[in-house]
N, C-alpha and C. Protein backbone atom coordinates (compact mmCIF):
# COMPACT_ATOMS: atom_id res chain seq x y z
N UNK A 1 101.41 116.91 85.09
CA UNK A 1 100.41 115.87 85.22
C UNK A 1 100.06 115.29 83.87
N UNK A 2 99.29 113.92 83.69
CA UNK A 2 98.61 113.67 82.72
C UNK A 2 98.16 113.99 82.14
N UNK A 3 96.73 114.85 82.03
CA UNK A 3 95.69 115.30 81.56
C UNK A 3 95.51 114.90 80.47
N UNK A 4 95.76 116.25 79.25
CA UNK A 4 95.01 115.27 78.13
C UNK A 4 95.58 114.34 77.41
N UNK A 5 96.60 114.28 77.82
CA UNK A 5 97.55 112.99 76.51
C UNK A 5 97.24 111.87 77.07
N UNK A 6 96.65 111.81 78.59
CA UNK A 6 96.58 110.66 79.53
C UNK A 6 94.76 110.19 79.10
N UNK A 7 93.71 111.04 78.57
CA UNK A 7 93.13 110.88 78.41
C UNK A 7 92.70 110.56 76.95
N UNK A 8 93.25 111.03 75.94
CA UNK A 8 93.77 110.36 74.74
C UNK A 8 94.54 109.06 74.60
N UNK A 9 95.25 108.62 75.59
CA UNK A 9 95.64 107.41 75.38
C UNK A 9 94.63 106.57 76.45
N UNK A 10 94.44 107.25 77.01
CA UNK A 10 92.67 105.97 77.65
C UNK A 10 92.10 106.04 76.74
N UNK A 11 91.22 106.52 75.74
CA UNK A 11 90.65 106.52 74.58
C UNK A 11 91.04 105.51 73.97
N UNK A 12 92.20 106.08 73.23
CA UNK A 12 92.27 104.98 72.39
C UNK A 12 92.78 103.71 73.23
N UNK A 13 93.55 103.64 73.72
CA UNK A 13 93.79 102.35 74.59
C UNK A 13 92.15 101.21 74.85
N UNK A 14 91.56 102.25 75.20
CA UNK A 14 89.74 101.34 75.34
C UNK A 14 89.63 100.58 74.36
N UNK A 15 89.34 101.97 72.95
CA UNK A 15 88.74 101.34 71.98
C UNK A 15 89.70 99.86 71.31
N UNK A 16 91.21 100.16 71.20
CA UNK A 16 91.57 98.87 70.56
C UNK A 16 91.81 97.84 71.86
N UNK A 17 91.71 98.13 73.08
CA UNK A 17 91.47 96.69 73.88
C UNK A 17 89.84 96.31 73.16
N UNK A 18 88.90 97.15 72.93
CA UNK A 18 87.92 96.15 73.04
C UNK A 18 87.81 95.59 71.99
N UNK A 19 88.61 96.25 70.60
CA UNK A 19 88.74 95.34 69.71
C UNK A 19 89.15 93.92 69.60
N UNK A 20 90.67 94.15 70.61
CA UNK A 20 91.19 92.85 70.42
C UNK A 20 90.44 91.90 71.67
N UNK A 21 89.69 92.12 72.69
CA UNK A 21 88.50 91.57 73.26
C UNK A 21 88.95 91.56 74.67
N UNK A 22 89.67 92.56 74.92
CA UNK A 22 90.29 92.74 76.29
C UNK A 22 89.39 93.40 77.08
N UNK A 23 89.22 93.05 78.33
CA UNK A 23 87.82 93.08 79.41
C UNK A 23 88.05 94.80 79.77
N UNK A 24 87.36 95.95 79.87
CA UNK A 24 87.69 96.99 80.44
C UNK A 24 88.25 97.15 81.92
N UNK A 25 87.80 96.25 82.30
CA UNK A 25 88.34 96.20 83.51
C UNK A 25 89.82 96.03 83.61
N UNK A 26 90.36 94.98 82.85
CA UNK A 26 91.87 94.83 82.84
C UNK A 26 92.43 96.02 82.02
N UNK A 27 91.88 96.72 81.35
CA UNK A 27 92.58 97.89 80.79
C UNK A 27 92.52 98.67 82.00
N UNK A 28 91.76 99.12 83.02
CA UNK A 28 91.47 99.83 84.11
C UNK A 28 92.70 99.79 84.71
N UNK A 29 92.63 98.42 85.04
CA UNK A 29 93.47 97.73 85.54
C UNK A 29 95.39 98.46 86.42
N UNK A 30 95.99 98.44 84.45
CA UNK A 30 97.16 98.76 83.60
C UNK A 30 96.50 100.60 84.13
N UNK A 31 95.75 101.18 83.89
CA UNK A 31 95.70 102.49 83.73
C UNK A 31 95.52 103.04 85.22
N UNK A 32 95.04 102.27 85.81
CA UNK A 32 95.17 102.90 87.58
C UNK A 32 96.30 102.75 88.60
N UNK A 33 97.24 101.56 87.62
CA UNK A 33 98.41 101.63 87.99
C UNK A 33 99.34 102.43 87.58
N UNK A 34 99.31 103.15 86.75
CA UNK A 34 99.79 103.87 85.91
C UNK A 34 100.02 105.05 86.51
N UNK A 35 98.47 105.61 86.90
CA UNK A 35 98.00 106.70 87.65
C UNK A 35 98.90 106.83 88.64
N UNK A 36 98.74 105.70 89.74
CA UNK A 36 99.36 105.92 90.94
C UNK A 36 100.70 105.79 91.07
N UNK A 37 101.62 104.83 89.78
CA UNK A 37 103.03 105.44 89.50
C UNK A 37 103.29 106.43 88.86
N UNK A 38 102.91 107.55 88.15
CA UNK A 38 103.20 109.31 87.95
C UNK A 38 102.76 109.37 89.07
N UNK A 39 101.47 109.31 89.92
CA UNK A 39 101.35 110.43 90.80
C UNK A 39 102.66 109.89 92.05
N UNK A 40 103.23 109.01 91.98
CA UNK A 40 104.34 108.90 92.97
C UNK A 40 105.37 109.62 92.58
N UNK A 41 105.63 109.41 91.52
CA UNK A 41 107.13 109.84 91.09
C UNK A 41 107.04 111.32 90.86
N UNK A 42 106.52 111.69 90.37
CA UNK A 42 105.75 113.42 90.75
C UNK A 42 106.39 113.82 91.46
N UNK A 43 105.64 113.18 93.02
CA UNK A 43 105.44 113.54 94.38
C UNK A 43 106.70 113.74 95.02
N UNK A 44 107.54 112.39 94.39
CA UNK A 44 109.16 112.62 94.92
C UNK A 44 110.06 113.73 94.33
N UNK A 45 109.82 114.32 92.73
CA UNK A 45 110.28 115.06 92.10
C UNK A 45 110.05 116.23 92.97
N UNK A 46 108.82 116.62 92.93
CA UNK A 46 108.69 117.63 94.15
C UNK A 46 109.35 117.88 95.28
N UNK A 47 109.14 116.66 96.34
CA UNK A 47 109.57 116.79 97.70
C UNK A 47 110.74 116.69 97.61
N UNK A 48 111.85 116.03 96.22
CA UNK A 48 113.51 116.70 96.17
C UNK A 48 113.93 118.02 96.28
N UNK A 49 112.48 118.47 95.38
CA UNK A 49 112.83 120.09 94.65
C UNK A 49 112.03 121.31 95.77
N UNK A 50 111.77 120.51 96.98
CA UNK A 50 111.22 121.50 98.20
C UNK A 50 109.94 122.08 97.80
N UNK A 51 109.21 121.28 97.00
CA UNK A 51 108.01 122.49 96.39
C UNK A 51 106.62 121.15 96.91
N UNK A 52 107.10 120.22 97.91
CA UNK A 52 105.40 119.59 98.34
C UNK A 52 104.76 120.36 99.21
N UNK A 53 103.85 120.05 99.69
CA UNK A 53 103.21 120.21 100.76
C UNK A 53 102.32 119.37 101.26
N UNK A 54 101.78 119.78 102.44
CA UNK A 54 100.57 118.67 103.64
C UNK A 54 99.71 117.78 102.17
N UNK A 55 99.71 116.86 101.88
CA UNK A 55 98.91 116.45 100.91
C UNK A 55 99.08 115.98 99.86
N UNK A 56 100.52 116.68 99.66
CA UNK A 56 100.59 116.52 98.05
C UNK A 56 100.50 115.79 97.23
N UNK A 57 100.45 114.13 97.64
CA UNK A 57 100.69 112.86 96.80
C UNK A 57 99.05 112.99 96.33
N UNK A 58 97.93 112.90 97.72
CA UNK A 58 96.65 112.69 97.43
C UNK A 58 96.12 113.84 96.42
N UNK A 59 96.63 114.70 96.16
CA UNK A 59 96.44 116.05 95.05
C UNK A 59 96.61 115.71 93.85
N UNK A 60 98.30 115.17 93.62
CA UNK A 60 98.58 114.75 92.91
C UNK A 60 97.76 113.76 91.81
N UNK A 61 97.29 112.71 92.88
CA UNK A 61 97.42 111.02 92.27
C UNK A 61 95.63 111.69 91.79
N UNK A 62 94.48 112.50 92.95
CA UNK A 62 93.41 113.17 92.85
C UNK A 62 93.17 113.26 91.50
N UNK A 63 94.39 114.61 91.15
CA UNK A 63 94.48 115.68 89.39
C UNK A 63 94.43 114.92 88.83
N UNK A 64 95.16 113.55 88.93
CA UNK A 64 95.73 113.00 87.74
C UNK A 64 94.77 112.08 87.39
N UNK A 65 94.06 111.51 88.19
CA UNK A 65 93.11 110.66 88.23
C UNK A 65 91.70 111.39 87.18
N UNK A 66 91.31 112.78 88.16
CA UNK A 66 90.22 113.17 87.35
C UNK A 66 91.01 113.57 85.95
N UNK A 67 91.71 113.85 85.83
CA UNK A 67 92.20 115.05 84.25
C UNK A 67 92.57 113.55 83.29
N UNK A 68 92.48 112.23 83.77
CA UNK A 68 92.54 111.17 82.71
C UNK A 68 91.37 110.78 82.30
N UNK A 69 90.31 111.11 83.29
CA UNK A 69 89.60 110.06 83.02
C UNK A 69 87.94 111.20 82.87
N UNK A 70 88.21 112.77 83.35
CA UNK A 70 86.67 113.77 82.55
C UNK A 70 86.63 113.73 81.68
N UNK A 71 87.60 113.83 80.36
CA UNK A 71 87.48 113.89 78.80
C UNK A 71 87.07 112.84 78.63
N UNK A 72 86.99 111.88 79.09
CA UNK A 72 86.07 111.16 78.26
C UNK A 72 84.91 109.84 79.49
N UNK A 73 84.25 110.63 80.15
CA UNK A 73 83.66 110.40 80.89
C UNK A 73 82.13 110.21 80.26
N UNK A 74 82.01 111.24 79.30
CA UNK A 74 80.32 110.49 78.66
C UNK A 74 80.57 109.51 77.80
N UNK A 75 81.89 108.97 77.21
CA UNK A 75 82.07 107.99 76.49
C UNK A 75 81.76 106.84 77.14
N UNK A 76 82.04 106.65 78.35
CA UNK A 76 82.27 106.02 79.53
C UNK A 76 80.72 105.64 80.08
N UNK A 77 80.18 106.68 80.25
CA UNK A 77 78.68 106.49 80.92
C UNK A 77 77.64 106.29 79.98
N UNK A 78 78.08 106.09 78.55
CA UNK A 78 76.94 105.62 77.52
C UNK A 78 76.39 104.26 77.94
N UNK A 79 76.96 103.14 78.14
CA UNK A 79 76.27 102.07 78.26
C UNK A 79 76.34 101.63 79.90
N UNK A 80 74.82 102.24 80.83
CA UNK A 80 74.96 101.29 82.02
C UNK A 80 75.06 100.74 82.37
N UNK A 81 74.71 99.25 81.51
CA UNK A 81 74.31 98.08 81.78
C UNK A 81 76.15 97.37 82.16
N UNK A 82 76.57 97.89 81.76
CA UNK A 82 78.38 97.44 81.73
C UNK A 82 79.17 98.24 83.11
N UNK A 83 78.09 98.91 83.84
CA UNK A 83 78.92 99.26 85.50
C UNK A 83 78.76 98.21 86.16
N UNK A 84 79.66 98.41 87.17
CA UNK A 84 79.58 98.01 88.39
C UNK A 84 79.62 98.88 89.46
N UNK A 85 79.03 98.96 90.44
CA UNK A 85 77.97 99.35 91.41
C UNK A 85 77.72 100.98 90.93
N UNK A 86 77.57 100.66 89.59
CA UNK A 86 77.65 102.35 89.00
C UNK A 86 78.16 103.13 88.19
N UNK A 87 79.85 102.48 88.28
CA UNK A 87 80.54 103.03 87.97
C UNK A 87 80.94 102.46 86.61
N UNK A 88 81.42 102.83 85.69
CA UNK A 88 82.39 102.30 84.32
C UNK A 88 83.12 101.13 84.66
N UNK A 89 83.35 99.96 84.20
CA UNK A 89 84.22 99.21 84.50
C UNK A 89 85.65 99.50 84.08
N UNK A 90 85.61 100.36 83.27
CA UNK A 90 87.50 101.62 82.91
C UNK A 90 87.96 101.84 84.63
N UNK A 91 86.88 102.92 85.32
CA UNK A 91 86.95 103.71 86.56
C UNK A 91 86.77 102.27 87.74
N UNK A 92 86.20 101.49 87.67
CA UNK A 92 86.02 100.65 88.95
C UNK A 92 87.62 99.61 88.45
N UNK A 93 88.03 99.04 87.54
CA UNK A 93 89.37 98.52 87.04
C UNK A 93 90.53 99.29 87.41
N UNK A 94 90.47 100.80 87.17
CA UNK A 94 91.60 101.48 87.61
C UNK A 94 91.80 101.81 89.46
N UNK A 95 90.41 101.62 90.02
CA UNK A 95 90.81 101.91 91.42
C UNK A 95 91.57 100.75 91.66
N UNK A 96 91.21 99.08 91.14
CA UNK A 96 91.97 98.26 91.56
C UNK A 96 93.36 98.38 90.96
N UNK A 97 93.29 98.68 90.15
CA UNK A 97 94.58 98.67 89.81
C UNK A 97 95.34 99.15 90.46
N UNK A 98 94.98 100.81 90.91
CA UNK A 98 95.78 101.65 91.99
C UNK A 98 96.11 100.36 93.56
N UNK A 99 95.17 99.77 93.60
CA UNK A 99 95.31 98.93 95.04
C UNK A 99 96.12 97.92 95.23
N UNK A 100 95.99 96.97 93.85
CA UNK A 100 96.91 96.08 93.69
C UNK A 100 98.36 96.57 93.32
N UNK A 101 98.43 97.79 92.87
CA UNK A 101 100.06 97.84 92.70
C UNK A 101 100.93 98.69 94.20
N UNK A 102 99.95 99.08 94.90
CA UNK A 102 100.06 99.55 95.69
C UNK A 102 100.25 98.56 97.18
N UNK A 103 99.67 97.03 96.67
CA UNK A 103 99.19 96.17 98.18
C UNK A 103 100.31 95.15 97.27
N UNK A 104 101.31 95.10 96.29
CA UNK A 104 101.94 94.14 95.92
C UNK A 104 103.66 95.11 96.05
N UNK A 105 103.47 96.22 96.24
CA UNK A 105 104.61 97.29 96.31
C UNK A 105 105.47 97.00 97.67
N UNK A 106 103.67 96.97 98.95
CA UNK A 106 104.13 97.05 100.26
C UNK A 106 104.70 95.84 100.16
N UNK A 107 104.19 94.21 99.77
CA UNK A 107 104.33 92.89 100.16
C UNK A 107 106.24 92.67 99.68
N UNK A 108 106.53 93.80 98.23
CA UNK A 108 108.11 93.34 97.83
C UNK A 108 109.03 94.04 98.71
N UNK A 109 108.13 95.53 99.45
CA UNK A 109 109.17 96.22 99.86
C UNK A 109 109.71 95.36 101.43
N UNK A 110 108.32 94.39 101.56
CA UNK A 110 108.36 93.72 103.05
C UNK A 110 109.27 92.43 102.79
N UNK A 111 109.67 91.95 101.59
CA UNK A 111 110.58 90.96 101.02
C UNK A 111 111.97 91.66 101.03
N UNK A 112 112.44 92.59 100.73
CA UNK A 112 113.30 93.42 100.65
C UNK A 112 113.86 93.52 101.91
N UNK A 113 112.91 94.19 102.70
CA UNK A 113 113.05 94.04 104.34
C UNK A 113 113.94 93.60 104.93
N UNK A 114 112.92 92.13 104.68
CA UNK A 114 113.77 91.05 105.46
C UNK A 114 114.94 90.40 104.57
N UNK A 115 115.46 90.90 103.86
CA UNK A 115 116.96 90.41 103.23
C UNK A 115 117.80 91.00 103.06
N UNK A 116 117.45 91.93 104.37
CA UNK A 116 118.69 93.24 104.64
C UNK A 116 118.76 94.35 103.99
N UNK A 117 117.46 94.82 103.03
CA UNK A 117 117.11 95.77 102.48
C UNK A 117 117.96 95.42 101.03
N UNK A 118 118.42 94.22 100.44
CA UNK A 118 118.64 94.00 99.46
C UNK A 118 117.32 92.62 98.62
N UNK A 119 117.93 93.12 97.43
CA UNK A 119 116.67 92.74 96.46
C UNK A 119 117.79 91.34 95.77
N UNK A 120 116.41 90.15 95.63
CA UNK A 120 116.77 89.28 95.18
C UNK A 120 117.56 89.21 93.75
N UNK A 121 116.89 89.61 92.91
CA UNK A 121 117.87 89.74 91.57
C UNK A 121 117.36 91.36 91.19
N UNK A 122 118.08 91.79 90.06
CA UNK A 122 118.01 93.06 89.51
C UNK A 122 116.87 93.22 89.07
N UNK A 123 116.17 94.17 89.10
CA UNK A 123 114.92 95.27 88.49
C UNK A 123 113.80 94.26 89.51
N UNK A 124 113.84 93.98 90.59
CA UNK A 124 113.02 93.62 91.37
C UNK A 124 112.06 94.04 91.87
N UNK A 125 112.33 95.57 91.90
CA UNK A 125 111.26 96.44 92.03
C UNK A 125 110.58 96.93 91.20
N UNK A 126 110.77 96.55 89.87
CA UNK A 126 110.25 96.95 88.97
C UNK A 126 109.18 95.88 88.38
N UNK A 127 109.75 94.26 88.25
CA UNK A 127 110.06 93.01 87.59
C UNK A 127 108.15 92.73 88.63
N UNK A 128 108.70 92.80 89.80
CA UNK A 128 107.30 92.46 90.79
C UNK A 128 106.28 92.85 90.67
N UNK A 129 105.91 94.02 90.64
CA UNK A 129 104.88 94.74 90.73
C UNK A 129 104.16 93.96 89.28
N UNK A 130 104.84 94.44 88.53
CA UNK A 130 104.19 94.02 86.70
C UNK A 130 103.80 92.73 86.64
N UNK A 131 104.55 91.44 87.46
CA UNK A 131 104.01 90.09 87.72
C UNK A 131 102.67 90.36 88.28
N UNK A 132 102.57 91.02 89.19
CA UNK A 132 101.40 91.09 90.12
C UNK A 132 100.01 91.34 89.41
N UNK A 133 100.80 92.20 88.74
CA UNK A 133 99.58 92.93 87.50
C UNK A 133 99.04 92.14 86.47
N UNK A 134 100.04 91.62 86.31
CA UNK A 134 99.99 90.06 84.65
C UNK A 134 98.56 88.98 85.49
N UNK A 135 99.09 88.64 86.76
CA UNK A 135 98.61 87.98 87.16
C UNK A 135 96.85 88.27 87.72
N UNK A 136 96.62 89.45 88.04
CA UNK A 136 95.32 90.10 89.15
C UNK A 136 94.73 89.96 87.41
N UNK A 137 95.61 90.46 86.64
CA UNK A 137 94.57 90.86 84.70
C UNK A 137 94.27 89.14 83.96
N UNK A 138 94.87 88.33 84.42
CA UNK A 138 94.77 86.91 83.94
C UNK A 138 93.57 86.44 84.70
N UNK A 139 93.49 86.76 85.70
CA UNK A 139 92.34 86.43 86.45
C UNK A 139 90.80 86.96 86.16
N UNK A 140 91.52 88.03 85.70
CA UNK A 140 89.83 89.04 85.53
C UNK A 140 89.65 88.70 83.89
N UNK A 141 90.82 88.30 83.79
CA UNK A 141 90.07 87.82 82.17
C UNK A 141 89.85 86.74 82.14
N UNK A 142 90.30 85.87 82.95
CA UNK A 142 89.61 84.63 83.13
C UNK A 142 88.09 84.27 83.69
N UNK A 143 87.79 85.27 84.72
CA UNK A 143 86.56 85.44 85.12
C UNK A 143 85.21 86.23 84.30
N UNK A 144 85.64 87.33 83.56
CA UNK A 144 85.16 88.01 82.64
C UNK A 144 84.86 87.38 81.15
C-alpha cells in the first residue's frame, strides 16, 4: 500500500501546489485518483496471485485512502474556514477525484463496448481518463 511515502508526497505535493496557486481541491483531485488506481491494480495483483477475498478492493482502496491522508490530517484541519461541508478541501477533492476517474473509466469502457471491444487509437485507456481529469481540474480552477 501507500502509506507513508503516499503521505509525504501529499505533503509536499499541497504545499508546492499552493505555492504555485493551485486550488486544493484540484490537487485532491490528481490524488484520489491516484488512490483508486493503486487500490485497483493491487486488487488485480492479488486476485491473479489467489490471495483476495469478499471485499478486498473496498479494504484496499479504504487502507490506502486512510494511511495517505492520517499523517497529515492536523495539517489539514488547521484552517476551517477552507472546508467544505467539513471536510479539507485535499479530502472532499480526492473523493471526487476517486468518482470522476471512476464515472469517466465506465463511460470509455462503454465506448470500447460498442466498437467491438476495440479501442479507438493506442493508450486509450490510459490517454481518457487523464483528459477527463485535465478537464473536471480546469473547471475547478476556473470556478475556484
Amino acid at each position: 500500500m501507500c502509506g507513508p511515502i503516499c503521505a509525504i508526497g501529499i505533503a509536499s505535493g499541497l504545499g508546492i501546489s499552493r505555492w504555485f496557486g493551485i486550488d486544493d481541491i484540484t490537487l485532491g483531485l490528481w490524488i484520489g485518483a491516484l488512490i483508486l488506481s493503486v487500490s485497483i491494480q493491487l486488487n488485480i495483483f492479488l486476485t491473479k496471485k489467489g490471495k483476495s477475498f469478499p471485499f478486498s478492493f473496498w479494504v484496499i482502496f479504504g487502507g490506502t485512502w486512510i494511511l495517505s491522508f492520517l499523517p497529515i490530517s492536523k495539517t489539514l484541519i488547521q484552517d476551517p474556514s477552507c472546508n467544505i461541508f467539513g471536510f479539507p478541501r485535499v479530502i472532499c477533492g480526492s473523493i471526487l477525484g476517486a468518482l470522476i476517474l471512476f464515472l469517466v473509466d465506465k463511460v470509455n469502457n462503454f465506448i470500447i463496448d460498442k466498437h467491438n471491444k476495440k479501442v479507438y487509437f493506442y493508450y486509450q485507456r490510459v490517454i481518457i481518463p487523464i483528459i477527463g481529469l485535465i478537464i473536471v481540474s480546469m473547471i475547478i480552477e476556473s470556478i475556484c
